[in-house]
PDB file of N, CA and C in Angstrom:
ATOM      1  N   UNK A   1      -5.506   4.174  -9.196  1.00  0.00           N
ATOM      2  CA  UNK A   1      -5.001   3.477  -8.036  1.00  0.00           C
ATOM      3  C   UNK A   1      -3.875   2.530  -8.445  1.00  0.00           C
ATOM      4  N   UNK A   2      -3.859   2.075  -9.801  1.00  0.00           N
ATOM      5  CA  UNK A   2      -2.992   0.934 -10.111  1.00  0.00           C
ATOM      6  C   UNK A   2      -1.852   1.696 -10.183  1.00  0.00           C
ATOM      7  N   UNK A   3      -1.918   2.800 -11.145  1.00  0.00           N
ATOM      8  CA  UNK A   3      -0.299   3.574 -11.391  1.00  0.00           C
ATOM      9  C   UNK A   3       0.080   3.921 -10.081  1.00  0.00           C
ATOM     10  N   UNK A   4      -0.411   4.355  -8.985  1.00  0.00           N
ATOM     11  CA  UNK A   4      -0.180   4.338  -7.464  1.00  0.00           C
ATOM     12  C   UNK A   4       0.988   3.564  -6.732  1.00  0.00           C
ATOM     13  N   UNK A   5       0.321   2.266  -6.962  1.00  0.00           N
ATOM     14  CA  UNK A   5       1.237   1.049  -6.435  1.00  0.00           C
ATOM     15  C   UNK A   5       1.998   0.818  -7.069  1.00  0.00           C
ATOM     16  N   UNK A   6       1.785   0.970  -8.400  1.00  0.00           N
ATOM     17  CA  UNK A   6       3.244   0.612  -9.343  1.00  0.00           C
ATOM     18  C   UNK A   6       4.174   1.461  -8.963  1.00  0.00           C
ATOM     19  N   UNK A   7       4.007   2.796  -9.026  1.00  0.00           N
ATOM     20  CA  UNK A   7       4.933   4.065  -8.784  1.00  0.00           C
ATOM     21  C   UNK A   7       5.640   3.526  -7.326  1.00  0.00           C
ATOM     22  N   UNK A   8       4.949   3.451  -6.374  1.00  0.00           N
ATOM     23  CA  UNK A   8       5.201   3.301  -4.854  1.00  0.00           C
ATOM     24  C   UNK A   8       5.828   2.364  -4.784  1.00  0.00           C
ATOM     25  N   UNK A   9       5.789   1.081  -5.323  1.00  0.00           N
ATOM     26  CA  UNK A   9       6.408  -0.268  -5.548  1.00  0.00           C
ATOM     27  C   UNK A   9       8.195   0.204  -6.373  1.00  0.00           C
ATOM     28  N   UNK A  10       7.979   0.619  -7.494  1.00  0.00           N
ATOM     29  CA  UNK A  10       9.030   0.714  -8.208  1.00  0.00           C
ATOM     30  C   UNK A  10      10.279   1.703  -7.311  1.00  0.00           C
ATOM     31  N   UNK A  11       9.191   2.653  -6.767  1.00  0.00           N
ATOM     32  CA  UNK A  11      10.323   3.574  -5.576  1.00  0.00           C
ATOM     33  C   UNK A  11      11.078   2.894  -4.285  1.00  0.00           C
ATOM     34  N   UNK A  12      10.420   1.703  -3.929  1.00  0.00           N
ATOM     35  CA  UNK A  12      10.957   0.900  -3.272  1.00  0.00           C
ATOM     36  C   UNK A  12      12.574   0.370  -3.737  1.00  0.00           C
ATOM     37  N   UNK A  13      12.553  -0.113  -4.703  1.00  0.00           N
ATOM     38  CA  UNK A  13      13.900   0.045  -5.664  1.00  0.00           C
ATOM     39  C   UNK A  13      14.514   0.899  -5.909  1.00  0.00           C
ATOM     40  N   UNK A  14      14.102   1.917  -6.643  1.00  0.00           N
ATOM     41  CA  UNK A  14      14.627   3.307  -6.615  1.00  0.00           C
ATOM     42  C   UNK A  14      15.157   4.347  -5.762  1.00  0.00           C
ATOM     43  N   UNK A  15      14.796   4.022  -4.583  1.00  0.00           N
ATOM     44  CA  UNK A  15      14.929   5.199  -3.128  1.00  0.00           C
ATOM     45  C   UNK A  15      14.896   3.902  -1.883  1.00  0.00           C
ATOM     46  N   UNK A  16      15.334   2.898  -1.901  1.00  0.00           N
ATOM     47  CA  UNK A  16      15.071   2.336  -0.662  1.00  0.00           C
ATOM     48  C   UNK A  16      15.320   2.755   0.561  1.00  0.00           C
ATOM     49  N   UNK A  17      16.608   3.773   0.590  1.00  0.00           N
ATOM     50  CA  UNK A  17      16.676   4.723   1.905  1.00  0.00           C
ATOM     51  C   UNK A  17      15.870   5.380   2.555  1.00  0.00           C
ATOM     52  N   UNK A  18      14.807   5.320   2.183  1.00  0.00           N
ATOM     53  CA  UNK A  18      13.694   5.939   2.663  1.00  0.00           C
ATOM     54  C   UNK A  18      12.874   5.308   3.297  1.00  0.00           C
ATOM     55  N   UNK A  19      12.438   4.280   2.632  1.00  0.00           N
ATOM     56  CA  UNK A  19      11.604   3.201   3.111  1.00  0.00           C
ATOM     57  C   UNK A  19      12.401   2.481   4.673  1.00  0.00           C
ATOM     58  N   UNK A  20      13.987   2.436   4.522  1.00  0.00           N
ATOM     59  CA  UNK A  20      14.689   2.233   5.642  1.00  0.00           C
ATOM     60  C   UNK A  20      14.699   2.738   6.702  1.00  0.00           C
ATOM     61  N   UNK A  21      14.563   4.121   6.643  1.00  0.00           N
ATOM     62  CA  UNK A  21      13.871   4.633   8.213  1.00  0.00           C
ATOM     63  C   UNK A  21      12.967   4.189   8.310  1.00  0.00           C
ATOM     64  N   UNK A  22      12.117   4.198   8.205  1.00  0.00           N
ATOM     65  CA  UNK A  22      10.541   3.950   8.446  1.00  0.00           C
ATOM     66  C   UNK A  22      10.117   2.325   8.755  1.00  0.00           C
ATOM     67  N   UNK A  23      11.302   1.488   8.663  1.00  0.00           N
ATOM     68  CA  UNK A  23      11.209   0.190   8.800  1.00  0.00           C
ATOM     69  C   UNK A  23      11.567  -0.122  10.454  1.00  0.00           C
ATOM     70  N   UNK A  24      10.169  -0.389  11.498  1.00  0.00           N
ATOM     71  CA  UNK A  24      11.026  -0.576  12.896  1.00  0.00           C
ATOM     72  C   UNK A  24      12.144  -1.289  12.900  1.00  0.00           C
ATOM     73  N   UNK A  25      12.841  -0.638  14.096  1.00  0.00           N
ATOM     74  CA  UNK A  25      13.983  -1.337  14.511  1.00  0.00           C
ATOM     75  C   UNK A  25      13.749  -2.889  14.760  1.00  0.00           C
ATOM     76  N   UNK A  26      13.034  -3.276  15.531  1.00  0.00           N
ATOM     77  CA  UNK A  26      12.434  -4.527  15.786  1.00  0.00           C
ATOM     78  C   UNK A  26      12.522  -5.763  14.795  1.00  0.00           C
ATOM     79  N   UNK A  27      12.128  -5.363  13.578  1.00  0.00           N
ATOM     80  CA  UNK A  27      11.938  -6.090  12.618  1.00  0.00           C
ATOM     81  C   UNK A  27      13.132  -6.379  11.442  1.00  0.00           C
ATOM     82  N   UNK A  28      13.456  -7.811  11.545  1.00  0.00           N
ATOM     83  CA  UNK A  28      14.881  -8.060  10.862  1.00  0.00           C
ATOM     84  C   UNK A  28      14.738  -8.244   9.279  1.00  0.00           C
ATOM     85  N   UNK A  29      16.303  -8.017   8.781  1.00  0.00           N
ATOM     86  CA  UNK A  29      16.337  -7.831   7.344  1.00  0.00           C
ATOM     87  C   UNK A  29      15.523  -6.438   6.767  1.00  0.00           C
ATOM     88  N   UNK A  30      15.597  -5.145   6.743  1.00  0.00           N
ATOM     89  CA  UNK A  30      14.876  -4.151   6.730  1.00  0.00           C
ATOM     90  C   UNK A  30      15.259  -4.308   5.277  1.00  0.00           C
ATOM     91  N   UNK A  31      16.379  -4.454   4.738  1.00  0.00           N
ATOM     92  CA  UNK A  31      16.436  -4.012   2.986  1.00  0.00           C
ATOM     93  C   UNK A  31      15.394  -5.318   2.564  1.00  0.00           C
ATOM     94  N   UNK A  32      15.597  -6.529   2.880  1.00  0.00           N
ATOM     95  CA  UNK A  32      14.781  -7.467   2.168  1.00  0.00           C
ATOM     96  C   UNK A  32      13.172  -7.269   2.378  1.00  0.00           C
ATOM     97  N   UNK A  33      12.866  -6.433   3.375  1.00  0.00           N
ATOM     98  CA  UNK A  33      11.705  -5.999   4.135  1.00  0.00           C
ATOM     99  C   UNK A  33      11.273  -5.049   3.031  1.00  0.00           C
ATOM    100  N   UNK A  34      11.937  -3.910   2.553  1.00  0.00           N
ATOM    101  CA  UNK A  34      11.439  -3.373   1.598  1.00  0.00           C
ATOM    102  C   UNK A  34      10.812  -3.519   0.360  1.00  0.00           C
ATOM    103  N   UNK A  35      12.070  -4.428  -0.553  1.00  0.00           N
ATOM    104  CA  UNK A  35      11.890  -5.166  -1.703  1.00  0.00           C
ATOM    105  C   UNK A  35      11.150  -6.034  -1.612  1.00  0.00           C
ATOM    106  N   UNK A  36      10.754  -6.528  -0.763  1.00  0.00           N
ATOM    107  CA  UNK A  36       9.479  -7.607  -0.765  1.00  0.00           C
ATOM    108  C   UNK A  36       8.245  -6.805  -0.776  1.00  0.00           C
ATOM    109  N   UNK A  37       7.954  -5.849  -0.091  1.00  0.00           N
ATOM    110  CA  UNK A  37       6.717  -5.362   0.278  1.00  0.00           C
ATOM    111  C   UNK A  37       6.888  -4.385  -1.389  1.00  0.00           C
ATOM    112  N   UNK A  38       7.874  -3.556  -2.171  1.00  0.00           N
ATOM    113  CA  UNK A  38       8.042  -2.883  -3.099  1.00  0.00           C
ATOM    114  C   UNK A  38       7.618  -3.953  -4.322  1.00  0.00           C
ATOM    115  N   UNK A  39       7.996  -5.192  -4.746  1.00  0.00           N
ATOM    116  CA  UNK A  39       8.131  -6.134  -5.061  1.00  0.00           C
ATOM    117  C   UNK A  39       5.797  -6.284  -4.837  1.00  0.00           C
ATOM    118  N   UNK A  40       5.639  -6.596  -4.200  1.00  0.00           N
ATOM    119  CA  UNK A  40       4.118  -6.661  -3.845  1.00  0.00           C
ATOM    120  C   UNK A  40       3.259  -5.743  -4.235  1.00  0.00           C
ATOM    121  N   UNK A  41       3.701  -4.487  -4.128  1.00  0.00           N
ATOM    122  CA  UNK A  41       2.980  -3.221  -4.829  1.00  0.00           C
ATOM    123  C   UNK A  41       3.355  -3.115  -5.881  1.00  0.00           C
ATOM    124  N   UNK A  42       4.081  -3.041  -6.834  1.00  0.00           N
ATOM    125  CA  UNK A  42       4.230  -3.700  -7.930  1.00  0.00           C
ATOM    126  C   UNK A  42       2.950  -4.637  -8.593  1.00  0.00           C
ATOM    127  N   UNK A  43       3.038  -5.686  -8.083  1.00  0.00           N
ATOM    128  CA  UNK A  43       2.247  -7.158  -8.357  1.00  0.00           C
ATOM    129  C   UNK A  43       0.840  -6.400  -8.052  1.00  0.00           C
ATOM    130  N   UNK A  44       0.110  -5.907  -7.308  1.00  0.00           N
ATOM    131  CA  UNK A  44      -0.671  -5.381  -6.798  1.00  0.00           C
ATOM    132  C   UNK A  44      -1.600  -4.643  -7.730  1.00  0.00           C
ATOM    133  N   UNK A  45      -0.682  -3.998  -8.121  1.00  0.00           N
ATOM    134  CA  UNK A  45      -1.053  -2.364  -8.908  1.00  0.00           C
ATOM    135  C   UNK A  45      -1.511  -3.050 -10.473  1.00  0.00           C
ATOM    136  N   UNK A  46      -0.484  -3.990 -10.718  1.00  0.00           N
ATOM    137  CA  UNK A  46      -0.599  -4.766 -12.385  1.00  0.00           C
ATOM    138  C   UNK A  46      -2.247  -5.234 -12.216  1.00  0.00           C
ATOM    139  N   UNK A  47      -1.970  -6.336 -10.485  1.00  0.00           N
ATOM    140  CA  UNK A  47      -3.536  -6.806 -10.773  1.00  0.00           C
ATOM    141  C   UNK A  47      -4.580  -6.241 -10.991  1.00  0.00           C
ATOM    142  N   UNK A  48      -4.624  -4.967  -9.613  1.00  0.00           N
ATOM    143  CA  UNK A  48      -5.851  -4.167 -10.175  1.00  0.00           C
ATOM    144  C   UNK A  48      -6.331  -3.433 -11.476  1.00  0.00           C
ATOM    145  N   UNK A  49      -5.384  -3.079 -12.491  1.00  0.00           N
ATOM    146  CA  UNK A  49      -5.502  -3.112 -13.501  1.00  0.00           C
ATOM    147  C   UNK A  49      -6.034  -4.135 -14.208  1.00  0.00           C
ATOM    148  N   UNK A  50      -6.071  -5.312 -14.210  1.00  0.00           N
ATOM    149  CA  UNK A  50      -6.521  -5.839 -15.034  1.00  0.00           C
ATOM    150  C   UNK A  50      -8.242  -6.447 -14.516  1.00  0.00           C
ATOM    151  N   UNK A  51      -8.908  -6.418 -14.809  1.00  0.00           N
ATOM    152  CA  UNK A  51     -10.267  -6.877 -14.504  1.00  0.00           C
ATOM    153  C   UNK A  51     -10.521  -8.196 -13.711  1.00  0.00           C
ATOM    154  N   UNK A  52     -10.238  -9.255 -14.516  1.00  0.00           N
ATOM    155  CA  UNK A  52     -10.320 -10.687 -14.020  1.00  0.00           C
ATOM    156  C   UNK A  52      -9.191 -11.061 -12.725  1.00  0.00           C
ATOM    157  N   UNK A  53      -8.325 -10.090 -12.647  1.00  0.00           N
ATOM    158  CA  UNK A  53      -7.661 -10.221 -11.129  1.00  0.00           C
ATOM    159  C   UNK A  53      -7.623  -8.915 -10.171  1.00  0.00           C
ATOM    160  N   UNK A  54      -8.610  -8.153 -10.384  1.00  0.00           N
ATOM    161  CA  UNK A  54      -9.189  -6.907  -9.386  1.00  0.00           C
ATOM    162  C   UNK A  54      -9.288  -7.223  -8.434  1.00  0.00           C
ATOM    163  N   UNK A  55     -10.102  -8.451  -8.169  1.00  0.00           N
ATOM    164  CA  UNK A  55     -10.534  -8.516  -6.481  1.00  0.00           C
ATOM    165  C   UNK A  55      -9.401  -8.891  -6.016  1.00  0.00           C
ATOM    166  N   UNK A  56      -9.016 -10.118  -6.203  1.00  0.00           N
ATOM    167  CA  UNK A  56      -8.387 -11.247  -5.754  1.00  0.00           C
ATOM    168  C   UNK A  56      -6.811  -9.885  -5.137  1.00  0.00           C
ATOM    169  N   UNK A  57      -6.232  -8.980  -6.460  1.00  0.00           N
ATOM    170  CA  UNK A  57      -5.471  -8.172  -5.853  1.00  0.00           C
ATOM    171  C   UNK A  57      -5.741  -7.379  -4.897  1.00  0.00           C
ATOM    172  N   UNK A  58      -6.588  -6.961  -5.410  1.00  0.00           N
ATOM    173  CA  UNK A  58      -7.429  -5.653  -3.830  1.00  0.00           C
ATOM    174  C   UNK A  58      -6.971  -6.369  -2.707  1.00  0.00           C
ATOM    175  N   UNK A  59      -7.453  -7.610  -2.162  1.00  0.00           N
ATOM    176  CA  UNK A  59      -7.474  -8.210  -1.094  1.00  0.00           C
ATOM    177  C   UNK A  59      -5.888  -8.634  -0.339  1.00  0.00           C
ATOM    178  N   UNK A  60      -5.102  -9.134  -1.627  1.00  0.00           N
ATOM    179  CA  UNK A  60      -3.841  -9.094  -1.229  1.00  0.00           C
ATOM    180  C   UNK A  60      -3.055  -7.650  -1.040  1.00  0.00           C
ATOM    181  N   UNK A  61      -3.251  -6.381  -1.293  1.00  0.00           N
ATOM    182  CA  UNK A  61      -2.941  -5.147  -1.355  1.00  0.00           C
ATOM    183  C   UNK A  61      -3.807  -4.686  -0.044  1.00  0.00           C
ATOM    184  N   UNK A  62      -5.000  -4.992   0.572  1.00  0.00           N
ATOM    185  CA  UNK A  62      -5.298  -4.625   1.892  1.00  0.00           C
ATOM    186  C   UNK A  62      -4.343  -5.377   2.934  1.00  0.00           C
ATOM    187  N   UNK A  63      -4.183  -6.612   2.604  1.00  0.00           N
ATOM    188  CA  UNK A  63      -3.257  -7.348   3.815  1.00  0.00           C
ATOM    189  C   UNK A  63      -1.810  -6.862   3.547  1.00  0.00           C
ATOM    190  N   UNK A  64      -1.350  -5.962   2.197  1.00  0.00           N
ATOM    191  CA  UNK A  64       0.184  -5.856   2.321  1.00  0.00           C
ATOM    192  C   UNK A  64       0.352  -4.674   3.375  1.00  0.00           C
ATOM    193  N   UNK A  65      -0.907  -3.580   3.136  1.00  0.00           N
ATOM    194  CA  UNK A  65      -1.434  -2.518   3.756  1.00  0.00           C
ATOM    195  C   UNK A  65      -1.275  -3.064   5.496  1.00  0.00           C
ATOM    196  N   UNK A  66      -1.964  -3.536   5.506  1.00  0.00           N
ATOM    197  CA  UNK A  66      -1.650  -4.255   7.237  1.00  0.00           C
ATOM    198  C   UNK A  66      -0.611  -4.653   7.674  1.00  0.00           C
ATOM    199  N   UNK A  67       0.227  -5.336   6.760  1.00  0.00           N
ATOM    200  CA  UNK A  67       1.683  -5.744   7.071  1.00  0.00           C
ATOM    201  C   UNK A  67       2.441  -4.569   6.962  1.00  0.00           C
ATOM    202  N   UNK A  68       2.426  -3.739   6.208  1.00  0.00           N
ATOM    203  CA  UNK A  68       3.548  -2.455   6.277  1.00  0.00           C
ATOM    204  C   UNK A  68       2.682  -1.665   7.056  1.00  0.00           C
ATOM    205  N   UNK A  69       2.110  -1.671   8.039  1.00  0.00           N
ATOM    206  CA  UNK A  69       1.092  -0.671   8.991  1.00  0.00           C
ATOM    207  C   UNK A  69       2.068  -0.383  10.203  1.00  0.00           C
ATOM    208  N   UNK A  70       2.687  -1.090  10.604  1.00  0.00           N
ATOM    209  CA  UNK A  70       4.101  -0.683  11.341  1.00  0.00           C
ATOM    210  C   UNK A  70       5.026   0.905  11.219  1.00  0.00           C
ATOM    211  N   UNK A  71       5.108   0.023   9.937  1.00  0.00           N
ATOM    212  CA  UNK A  71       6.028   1.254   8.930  1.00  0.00           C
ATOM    213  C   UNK A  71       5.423   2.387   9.513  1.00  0.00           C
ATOM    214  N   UNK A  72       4.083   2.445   8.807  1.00  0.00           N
ATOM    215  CA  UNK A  72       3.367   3.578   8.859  1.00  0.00           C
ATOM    216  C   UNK A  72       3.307   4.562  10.032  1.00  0.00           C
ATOM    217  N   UNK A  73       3.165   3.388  11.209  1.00  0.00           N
ATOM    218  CA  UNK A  73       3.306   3.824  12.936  1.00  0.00           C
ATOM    219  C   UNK A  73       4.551   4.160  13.053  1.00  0.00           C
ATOM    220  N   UNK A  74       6.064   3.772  12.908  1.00  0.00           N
ATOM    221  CA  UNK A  74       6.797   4.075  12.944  1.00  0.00           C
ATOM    222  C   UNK A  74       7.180   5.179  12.472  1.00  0.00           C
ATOM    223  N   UNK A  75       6.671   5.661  11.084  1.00  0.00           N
ATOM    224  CA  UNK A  75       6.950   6.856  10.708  1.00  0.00           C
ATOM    225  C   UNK A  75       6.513   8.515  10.983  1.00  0.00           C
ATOM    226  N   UNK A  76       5.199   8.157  11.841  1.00  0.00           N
ATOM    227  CA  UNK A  76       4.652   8.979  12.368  1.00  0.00           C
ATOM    228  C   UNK A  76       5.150   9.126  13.493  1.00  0.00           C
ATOM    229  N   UNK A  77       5.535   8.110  14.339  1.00  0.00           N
ATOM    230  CA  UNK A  77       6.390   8.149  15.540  1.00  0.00           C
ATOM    231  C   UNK A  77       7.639   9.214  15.354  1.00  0.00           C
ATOM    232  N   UNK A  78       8.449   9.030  14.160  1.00  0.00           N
ATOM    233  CA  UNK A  78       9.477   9.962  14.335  1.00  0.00           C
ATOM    234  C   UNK A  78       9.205  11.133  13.159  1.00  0.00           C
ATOM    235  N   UNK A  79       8.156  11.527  12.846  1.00  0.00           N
ATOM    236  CA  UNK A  79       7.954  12.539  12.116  1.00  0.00           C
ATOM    237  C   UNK A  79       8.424  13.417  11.718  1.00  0.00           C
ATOM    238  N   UNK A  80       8.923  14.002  12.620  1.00  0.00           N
ATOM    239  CA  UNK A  80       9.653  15.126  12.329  1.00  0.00           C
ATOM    240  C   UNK A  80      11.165  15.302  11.190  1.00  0.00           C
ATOM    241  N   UNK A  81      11.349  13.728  11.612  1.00  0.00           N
ATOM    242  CA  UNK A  81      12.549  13.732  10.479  1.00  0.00           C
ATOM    243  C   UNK A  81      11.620  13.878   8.981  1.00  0.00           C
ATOM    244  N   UNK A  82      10.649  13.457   8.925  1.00  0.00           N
ATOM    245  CA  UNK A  82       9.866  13.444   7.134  1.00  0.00           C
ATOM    246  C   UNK A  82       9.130  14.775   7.405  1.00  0.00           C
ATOM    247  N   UNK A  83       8.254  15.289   7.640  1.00  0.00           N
ATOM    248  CA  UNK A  83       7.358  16.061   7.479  1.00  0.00           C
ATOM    249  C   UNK A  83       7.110  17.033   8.767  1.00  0.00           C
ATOM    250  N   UNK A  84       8.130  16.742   9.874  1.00  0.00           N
ATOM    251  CA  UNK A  84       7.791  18.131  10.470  1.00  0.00           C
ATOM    252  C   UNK A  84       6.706  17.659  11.834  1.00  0.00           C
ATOM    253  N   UNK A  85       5.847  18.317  11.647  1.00  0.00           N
ATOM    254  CA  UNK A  85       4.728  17.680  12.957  1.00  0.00           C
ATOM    255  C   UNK A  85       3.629  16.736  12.198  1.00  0.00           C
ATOM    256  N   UNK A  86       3.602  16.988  10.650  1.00  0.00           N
ATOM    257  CA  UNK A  86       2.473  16.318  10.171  1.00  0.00           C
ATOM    258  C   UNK A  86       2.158  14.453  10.347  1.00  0.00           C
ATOM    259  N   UNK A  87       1.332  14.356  10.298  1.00  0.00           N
ATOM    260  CA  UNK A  87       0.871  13.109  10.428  1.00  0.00           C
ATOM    261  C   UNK A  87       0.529  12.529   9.190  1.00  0.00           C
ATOM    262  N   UNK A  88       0.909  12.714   8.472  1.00  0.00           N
ATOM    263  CA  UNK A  88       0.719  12.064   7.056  1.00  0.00           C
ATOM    264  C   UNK A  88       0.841  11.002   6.789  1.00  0.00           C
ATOM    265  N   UNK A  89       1.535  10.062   7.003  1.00  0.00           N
ATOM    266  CA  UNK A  89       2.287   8.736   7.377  1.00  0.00           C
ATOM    267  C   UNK A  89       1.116   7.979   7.600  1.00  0.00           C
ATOM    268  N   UNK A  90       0.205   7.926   8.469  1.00  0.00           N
ATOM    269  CA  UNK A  90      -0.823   7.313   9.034  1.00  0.00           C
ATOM    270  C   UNK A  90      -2.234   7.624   8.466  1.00  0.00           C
ATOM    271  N   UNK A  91      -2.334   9.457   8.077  1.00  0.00           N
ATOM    272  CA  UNK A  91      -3.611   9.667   7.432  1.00  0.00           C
ATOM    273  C   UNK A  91      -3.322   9.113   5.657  1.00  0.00           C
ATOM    274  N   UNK A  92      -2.279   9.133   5.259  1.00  0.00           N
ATOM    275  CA  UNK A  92      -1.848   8.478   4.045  1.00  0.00           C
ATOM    276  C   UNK A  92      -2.273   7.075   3.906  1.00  0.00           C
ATOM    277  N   UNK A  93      -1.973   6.229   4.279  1.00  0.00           N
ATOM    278  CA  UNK A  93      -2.410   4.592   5.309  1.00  0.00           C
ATOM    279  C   UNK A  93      -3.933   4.700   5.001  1.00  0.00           C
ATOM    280  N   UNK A  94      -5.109   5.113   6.196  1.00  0.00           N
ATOM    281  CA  UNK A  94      -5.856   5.191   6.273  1.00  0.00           C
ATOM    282  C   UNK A  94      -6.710   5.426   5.075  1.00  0.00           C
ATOM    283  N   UNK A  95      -6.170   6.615   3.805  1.00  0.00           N
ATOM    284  CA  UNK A  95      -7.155   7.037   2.612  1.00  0.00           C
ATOM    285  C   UNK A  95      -6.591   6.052   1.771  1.00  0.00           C
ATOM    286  N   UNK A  96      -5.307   5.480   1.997  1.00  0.00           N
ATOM    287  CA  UNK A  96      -4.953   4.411   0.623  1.00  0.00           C
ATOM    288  C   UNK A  96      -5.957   3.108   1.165  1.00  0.00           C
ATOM    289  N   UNK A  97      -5.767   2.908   2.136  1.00  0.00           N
ATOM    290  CA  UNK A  97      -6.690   1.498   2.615  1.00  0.00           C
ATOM    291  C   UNK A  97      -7.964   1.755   2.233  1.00  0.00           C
ATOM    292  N   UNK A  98      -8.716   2.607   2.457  1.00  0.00           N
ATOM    293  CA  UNK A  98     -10.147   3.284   1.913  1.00  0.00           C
ATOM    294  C   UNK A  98     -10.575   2.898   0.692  1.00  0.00           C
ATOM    295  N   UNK A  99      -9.314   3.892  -0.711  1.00  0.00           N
ATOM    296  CA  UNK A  99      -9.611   3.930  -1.567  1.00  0.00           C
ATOM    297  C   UNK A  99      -9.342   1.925  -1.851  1.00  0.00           C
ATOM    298  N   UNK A 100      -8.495   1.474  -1.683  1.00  0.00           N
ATOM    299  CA  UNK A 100      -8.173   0.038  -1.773  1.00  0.00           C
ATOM    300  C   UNK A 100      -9.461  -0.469  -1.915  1.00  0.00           C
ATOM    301  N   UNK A 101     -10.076  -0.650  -0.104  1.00  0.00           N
ATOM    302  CA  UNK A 101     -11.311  -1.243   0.016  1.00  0.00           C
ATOM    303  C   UNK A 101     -12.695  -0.513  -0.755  1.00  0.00           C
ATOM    304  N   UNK A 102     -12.714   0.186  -1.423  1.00  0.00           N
ATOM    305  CA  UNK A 102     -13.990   0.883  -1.930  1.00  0.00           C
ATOM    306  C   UNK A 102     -13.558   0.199  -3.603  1.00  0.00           C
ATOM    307  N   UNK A 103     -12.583  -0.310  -4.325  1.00  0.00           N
ATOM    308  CA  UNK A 103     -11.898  -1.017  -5.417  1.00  0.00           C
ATOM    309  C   UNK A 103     -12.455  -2.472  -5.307  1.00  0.00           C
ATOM    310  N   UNK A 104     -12.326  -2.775  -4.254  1.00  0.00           N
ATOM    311  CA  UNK A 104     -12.561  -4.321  -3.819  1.00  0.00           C
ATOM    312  C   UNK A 104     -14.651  -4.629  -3.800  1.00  0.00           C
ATOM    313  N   UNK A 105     -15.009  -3.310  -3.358  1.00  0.00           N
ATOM    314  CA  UNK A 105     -16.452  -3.468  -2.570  1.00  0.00           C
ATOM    315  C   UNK A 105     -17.441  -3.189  -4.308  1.00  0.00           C
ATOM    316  N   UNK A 106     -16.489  -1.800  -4.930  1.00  0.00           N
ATOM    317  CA  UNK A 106     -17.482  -1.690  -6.179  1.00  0.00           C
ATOM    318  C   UNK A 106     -17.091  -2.586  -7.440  1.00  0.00           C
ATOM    319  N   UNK A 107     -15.427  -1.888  -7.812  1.00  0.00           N
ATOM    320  CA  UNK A 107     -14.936  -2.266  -9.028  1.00  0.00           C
ATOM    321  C   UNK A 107     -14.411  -3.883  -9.316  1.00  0.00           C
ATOM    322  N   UNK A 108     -14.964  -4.735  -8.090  1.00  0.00           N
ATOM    323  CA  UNK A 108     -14.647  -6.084  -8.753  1.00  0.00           C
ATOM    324  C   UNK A 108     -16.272  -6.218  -8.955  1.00  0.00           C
ATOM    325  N   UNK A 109     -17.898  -5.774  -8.886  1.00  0.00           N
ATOM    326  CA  UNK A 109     -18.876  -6.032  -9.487  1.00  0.00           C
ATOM    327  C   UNK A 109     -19.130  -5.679 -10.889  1.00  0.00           C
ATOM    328  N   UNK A 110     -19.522  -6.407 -11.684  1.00  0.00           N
ATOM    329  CA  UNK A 110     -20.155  -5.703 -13.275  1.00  0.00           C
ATOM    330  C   UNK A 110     -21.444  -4.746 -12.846  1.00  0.00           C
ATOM    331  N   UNK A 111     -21.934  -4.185 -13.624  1.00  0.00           N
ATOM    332  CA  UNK A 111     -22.249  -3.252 -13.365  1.00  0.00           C
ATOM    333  C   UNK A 111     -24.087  -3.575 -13.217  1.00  0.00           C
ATOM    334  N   UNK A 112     -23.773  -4.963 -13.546  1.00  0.00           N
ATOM    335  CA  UNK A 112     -25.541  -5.546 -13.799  1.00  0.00           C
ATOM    336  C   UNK A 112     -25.645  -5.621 -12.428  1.00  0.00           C
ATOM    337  N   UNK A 113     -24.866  -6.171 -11.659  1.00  0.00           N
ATOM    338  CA  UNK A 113     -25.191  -6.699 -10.434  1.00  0.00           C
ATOM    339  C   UNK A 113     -25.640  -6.129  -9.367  1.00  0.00           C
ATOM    340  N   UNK A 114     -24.990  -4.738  -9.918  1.00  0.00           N
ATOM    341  CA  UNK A 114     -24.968  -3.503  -8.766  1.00  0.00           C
ATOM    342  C   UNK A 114     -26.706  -2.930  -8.830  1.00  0.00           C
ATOM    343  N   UNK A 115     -27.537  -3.788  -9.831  1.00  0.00           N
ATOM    344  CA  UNK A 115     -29.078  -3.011  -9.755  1.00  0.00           C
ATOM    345  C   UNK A 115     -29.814  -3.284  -8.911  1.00  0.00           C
ATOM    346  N   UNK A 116     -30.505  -2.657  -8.213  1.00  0.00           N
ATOM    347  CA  UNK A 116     -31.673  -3.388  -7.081  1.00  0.00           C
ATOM    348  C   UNK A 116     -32.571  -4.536  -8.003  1.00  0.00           C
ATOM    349  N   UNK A 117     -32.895  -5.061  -7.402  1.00  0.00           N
ATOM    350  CA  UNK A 117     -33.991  -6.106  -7.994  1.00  0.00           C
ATOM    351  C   UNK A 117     -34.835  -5.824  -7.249  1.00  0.00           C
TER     352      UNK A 117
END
């Protein structure tokens, strides 16, 4: 999951034209809109990698998830320019938030904790 966000983060830099459609019209500064949220997945991806800042990232990586959830709507809205009729955009969203929150719920416990008593 960490190489995920790093990858996805670093492409933010790398390809920002992309991320630029998908940024509503509505919402101002779309290039700084990117690099911030690219910039966050980045930061994100490092934390969950490391143990002692797992949770604390998980949690900031579900709310970046909510803040670029727009995006996500937006991109499914005009679909057809990315993928045609698919809905990927949104079912993509949905399994990254999943896998996110299932990171947050197991992999910030040690493994003692997780025993019934």
């Amino acid at each position: 999951m960490s190489v995920l966000f790093i990858a996805a983060g670093v492409n933010h830099f790398v390809s920002p034209d992309f991320y630029l459609k998908i940024v509503p019209g509505y919402l101002p500064w779309p290039l700084a809109l990117v690099y911030v949220s690219g910039f966050f997945e980045v930061v994100g991806g490092i934390g969950v990698a490391v143990p002692k800042l797992r949770r604390a990232a998980v949690w900031r990586l579900l709310a970046l998830l909510v803040a670029v959830f727009p995006a996500n709507v937006h991109m499914v809205v005009i679909a057809d320019e990315f993928f045609g009729d698919s809905v990927l955009g949104v079912g993509g969203s949905v399994a990254v938030a999943g896998c996110v929150g299932r990171l947050g719920v197991v992999g910030g416990r040690s493994r003692r904790s997780t025993v019934p008593r």
